[in-house]
PDB file of N, CA and C in Angstrom:
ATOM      1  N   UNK A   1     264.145 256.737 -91.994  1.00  0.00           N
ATOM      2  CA  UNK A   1     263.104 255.953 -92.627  1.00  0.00           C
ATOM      3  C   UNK A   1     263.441 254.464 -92.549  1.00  0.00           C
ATOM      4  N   UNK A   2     264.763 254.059 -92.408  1.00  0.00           N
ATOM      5  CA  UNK A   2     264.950 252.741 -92.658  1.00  0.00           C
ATOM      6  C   UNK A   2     264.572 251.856 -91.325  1.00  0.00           C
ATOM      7  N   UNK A   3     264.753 253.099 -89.502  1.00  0.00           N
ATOM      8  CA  UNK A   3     264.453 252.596 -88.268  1.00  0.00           C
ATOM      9  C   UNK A   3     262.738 251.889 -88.525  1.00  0.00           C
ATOM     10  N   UNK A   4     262.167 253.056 -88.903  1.00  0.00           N
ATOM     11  CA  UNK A   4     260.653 252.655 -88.909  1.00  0.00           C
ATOM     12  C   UNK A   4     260.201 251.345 -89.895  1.00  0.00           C
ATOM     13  N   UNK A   5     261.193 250.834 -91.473  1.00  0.00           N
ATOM     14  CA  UNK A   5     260.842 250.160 -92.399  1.00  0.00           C
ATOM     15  C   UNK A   5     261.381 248.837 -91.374  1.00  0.00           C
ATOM     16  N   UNK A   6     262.311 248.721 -90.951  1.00  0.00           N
ATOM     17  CA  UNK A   6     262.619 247.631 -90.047  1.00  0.00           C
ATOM     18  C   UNK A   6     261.791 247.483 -88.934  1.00  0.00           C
ATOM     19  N   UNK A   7     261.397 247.638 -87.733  1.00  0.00           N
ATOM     20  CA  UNK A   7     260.667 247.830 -87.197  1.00  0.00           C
ATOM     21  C   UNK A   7     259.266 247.204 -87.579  1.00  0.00           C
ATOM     22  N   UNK A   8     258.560 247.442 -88.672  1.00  0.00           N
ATOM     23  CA  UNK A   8     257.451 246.890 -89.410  1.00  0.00           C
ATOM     24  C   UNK A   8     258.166 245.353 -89.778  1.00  0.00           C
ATOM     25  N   UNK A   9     259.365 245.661 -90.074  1.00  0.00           N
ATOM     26  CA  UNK A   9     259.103 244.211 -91.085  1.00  0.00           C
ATOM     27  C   UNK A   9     259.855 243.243 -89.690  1.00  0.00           C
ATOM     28  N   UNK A  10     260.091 243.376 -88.408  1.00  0.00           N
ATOM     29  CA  UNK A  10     260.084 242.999 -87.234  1.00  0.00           C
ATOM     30  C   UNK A  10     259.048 242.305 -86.581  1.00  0.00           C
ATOM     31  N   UNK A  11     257.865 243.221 -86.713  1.00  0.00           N
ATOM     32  CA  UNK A  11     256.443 243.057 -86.001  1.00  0.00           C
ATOM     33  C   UNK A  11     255.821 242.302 -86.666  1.00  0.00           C
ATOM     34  N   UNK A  12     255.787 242.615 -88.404  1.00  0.00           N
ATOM     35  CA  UNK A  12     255.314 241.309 -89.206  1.00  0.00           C
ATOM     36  C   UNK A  12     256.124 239.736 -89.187  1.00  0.00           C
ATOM     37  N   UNK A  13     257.350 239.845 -88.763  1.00  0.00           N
ATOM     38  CA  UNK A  13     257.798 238.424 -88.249  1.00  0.00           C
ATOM     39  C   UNK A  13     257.348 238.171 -86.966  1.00  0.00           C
ATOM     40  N   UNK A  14     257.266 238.914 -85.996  1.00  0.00           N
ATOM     41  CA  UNK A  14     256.707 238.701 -84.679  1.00  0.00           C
ATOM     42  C   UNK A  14     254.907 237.984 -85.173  1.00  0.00           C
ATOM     43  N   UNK A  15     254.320 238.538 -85.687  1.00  0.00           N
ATOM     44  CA  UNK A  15     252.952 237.788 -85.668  1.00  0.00           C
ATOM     45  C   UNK A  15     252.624 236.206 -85.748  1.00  0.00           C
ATOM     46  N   UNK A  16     253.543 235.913 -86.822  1.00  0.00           N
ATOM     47  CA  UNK A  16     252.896 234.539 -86.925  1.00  0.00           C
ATOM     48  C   UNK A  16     253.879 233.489 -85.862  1.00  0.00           C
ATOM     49  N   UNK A  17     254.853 234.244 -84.991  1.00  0.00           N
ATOM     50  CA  UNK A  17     255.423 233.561 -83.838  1.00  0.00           C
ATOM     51  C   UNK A  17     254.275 233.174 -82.455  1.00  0.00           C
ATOM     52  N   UNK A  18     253.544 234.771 -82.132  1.00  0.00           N
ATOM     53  CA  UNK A  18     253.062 235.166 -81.432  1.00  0.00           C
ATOM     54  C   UNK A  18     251.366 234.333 -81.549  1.00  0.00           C
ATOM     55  N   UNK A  19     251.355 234.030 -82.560  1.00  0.00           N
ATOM     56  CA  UNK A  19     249.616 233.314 -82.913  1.00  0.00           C
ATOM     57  C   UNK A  19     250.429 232.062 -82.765  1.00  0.00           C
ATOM     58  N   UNK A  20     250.783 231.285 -83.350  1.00  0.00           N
ATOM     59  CA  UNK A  20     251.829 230.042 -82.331  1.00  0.00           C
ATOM     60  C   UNK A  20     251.701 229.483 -81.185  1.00  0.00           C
ATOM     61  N   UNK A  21     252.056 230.912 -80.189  1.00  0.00           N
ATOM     62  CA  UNK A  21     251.972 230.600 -79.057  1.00  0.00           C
ATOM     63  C   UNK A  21     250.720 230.858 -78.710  1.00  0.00           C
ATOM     64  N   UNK A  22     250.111 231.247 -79.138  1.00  0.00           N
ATOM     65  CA  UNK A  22     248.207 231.559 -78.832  1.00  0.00           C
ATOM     66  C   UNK A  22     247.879 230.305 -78.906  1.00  0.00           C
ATOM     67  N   UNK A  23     248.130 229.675 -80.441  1.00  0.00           N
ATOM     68  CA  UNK A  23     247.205 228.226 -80.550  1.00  0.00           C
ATOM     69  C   UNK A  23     247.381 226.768 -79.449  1.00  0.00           C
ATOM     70  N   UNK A  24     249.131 227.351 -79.289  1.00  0.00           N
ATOM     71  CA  UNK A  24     249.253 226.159 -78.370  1.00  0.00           C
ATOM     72  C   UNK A  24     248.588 226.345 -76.969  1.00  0.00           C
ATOM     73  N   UNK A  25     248.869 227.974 -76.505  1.00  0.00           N
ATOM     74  CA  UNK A  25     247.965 228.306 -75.312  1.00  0.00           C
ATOM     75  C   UNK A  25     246.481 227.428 -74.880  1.00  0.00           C
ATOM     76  N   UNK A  26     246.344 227.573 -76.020  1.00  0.00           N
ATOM     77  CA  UNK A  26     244.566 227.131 -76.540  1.00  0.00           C
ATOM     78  C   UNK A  26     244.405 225.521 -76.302  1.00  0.00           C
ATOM     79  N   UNK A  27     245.575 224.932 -77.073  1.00  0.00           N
ATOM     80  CA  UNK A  27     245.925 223.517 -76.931  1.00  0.00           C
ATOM     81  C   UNK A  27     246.027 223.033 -75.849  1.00  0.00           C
ATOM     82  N   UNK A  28     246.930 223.762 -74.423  1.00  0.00           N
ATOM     83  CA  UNK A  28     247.152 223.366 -72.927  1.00  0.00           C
ATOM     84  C   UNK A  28     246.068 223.665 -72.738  1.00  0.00           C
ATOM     85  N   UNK A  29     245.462 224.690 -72.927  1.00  0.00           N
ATOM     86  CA  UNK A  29     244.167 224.806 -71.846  1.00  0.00           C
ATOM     87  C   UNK A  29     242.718 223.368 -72.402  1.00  0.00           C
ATOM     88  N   UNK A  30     243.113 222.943 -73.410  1.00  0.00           N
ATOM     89  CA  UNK A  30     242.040 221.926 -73.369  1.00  0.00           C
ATOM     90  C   UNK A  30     242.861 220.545 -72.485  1.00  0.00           C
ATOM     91  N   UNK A  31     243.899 220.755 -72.212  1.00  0.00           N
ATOM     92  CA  UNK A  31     244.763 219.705 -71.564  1.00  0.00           C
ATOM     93  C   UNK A  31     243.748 219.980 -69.975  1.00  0.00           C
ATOM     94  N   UNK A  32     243.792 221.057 -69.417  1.00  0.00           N
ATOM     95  CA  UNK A  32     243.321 221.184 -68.101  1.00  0.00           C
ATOM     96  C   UNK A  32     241.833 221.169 -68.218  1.00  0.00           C
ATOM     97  N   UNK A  33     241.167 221.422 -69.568  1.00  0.00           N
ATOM     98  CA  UNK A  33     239.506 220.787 -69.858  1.00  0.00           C
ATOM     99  C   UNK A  33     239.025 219.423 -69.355  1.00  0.00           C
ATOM    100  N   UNK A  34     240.136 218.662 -69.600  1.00  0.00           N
ATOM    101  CA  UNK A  34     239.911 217.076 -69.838  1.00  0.00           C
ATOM    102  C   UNK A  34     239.276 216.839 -68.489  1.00  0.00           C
ATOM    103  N   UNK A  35     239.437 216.950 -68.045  1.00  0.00           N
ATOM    104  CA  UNK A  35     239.469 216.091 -66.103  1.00  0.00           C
ATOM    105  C   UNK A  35     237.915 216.698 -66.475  1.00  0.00           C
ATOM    106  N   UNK A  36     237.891 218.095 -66.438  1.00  0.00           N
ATOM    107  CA  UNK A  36     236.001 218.567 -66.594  1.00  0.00           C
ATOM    108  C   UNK A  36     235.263 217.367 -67.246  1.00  0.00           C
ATOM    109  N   UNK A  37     235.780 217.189 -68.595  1.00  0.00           N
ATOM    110  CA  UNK A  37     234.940 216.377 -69.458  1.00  0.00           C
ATOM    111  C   UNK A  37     234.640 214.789 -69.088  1.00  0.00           C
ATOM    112  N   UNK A  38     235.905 214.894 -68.307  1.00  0.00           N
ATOM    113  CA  UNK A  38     235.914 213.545 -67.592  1.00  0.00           C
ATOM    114  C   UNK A  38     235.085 212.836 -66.750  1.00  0.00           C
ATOM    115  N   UNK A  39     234.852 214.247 -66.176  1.00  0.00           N
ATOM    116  CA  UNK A  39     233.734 213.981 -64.968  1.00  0.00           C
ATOM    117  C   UNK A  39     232.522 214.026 -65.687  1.00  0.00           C
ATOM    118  N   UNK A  40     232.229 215.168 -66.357  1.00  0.00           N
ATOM    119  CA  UNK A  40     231.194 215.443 -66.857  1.00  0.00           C
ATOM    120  C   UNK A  40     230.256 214.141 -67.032  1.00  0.00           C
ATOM    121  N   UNK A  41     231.486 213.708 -68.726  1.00  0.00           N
ATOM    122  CA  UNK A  41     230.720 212.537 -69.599  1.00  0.00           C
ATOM    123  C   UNK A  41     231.215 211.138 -69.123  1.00  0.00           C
ATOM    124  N   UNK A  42     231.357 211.177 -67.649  1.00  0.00           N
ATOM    125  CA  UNK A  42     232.070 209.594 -66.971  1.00  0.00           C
ATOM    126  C   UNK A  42     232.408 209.100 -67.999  1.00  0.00           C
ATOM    127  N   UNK A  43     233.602 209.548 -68.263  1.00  0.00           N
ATOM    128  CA  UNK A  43     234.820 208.445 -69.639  1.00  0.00           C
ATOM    129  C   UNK A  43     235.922 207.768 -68.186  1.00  0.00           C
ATOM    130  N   UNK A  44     236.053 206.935 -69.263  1.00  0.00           N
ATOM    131  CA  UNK A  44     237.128 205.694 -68.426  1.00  0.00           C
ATOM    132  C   UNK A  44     238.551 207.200 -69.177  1.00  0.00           C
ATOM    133  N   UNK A  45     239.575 206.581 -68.232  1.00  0.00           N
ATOM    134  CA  UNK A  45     240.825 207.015 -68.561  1.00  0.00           C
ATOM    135  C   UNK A  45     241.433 207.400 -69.966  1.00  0.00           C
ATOM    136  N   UNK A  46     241.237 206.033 -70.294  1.00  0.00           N
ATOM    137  CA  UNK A  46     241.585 205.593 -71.569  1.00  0.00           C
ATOM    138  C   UNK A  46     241.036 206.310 -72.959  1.00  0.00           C
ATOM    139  N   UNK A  47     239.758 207.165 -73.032  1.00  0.00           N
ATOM    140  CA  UNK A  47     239.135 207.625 -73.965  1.00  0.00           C
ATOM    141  C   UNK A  47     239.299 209.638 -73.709  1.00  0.00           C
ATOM    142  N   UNK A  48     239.528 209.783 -72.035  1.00  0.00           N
ATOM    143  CA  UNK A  48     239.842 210.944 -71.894  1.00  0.00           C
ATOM    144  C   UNK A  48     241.318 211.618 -72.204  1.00  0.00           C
ATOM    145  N   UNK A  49     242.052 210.734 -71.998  1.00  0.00           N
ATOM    146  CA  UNK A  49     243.976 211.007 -72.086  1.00  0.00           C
ATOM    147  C   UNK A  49     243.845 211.204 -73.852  1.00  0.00           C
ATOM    148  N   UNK A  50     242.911 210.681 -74.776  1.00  0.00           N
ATOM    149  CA  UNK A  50     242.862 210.434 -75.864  1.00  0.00           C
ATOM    150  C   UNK A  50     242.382 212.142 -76.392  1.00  0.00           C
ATOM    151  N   UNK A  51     241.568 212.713 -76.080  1.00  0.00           N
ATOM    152  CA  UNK A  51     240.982 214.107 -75.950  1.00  0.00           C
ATOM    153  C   UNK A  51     242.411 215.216 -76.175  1.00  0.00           C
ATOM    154  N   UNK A  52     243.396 215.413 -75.938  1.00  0.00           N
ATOM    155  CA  UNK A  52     244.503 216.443 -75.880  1.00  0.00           C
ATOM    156  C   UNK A  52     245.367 216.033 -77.496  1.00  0.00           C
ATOM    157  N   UNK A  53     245.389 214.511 -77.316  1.00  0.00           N
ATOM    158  CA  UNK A  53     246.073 213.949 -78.513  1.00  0.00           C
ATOM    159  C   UNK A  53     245.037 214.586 -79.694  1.00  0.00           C
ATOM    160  N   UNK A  54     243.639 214.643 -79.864  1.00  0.00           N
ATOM    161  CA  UNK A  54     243.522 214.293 -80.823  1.00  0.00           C
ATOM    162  C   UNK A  54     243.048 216.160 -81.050  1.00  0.00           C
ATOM    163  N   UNK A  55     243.443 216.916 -80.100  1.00  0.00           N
ATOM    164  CA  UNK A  55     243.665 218.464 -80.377  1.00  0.00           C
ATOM    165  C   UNK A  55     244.951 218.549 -80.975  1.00  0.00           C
ATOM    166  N   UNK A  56     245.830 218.286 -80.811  1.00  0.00           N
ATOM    167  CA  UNK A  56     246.769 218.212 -81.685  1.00  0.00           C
ATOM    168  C   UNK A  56     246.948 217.683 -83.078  1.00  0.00           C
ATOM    169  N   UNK A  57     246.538 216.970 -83.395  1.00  0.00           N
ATOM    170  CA  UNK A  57     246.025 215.749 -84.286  1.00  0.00           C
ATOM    171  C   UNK A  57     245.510 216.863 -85.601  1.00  0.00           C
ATOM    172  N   UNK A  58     244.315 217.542 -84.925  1.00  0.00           N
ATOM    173  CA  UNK A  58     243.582 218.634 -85.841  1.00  0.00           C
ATOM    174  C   UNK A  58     244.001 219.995 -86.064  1.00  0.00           C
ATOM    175  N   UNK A  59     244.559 219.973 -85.233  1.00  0.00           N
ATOM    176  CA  UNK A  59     245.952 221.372 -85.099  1.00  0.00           C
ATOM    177  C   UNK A  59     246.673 221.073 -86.590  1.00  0.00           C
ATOM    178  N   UNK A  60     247.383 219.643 -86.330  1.00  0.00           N
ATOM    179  CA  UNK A  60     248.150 219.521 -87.841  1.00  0.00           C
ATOM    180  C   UNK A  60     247.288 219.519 -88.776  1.00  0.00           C
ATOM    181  N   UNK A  61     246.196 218.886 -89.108  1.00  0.00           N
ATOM    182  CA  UNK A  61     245.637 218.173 -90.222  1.00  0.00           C
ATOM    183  C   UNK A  61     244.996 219.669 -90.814  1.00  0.00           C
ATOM    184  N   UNK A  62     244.309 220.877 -89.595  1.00  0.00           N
ATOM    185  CA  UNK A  62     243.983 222.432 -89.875  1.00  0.00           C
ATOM    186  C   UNK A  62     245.359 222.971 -90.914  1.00  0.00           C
ATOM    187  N   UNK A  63     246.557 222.856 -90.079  1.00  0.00           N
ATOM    188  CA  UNK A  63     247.637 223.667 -90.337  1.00  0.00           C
ATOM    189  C   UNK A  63     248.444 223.527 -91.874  1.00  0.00           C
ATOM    190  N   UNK A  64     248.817 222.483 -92.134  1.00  0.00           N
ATOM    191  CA  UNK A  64     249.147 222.174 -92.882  1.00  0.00           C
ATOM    192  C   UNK A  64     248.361 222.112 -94.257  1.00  0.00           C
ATOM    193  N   UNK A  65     246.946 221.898 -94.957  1.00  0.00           N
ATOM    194  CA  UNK A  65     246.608 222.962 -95.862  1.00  0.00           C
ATOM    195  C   UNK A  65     246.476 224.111 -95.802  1.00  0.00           C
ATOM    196  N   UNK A  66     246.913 225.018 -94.485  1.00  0.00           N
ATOM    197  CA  UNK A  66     246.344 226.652 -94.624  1.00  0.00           C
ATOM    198  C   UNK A  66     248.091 226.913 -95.383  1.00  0.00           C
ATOM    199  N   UNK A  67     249.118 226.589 -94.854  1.00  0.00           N
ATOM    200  CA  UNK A  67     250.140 226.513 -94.918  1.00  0.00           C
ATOM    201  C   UNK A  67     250.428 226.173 -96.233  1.00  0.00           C
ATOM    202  N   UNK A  68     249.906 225.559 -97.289  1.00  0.00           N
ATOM    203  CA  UNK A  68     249.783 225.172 -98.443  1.00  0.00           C
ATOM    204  C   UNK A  68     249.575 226.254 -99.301  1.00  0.00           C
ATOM    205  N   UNK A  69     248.468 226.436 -98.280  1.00  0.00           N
ATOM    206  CA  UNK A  69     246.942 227.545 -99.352  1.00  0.00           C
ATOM    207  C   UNK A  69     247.812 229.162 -99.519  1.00  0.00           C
ATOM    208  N   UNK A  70     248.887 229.105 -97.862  1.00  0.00           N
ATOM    209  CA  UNK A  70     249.478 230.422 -97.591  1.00  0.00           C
ATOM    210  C   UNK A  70     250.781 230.258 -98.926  1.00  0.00           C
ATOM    211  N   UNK A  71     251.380 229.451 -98.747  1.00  0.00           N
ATOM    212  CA  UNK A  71     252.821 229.491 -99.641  1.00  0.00           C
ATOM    213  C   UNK A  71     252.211 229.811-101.211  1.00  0.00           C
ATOM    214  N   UNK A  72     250.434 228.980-101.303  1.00  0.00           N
ATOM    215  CA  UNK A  72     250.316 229.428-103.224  1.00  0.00           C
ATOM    216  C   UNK A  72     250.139 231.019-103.169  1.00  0.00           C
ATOM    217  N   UNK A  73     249.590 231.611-102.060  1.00  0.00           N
ATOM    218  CA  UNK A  73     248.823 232.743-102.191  1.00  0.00           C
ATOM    219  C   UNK A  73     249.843 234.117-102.699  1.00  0.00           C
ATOM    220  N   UNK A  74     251.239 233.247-101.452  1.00  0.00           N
ATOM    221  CA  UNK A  74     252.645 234.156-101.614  1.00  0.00           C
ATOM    222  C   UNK A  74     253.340 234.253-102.976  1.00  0.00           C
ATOM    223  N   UNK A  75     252.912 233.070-103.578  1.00  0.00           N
ATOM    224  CA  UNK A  75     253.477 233.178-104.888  1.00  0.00           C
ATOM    225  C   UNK A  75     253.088 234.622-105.734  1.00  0.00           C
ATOM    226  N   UNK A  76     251.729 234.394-105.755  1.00  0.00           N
ATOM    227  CA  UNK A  76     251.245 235.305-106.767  1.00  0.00           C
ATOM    228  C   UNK A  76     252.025 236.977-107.394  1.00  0.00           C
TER     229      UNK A  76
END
């Protein structure tokens, strides 16, 4: 019983590693968006290189109250 109780509490540390690497996945692939948008909405350089930064930007500003909201929830 203890193989299988470990095992679980393995996979539940594996998740929030594994969504991590999802979000950043998500993050590069708007890196290889840019040049599209570039063309798309004829931006100068300067306003497109700005586009990846400011996915990150909202990545933190998202993360950090869920991360808040997660640590009160754990309390309970």
């Amino acid at each position: 019983m203890t193989n299988s109780n470990t095992g679980k509490n393995l996979i539940l540390k594996l998740i929030p590693v594994m969504l991590a690497f999802f979000a950043m996945g998500f993050v590069d692939s708007v890196g290889i968006a840019t040049n599209y948008v570039k063309k798309d909405f004829l931006l100068p350089d300067k306003i497109a290189n700005i586009l990846p930064s400011m996915v990150f930007f909202w990545f933190l500003v998202g993360s950090v109250p869920t991360g808040m909201l997660m640590n009160k929830i754990g309390r309970k």
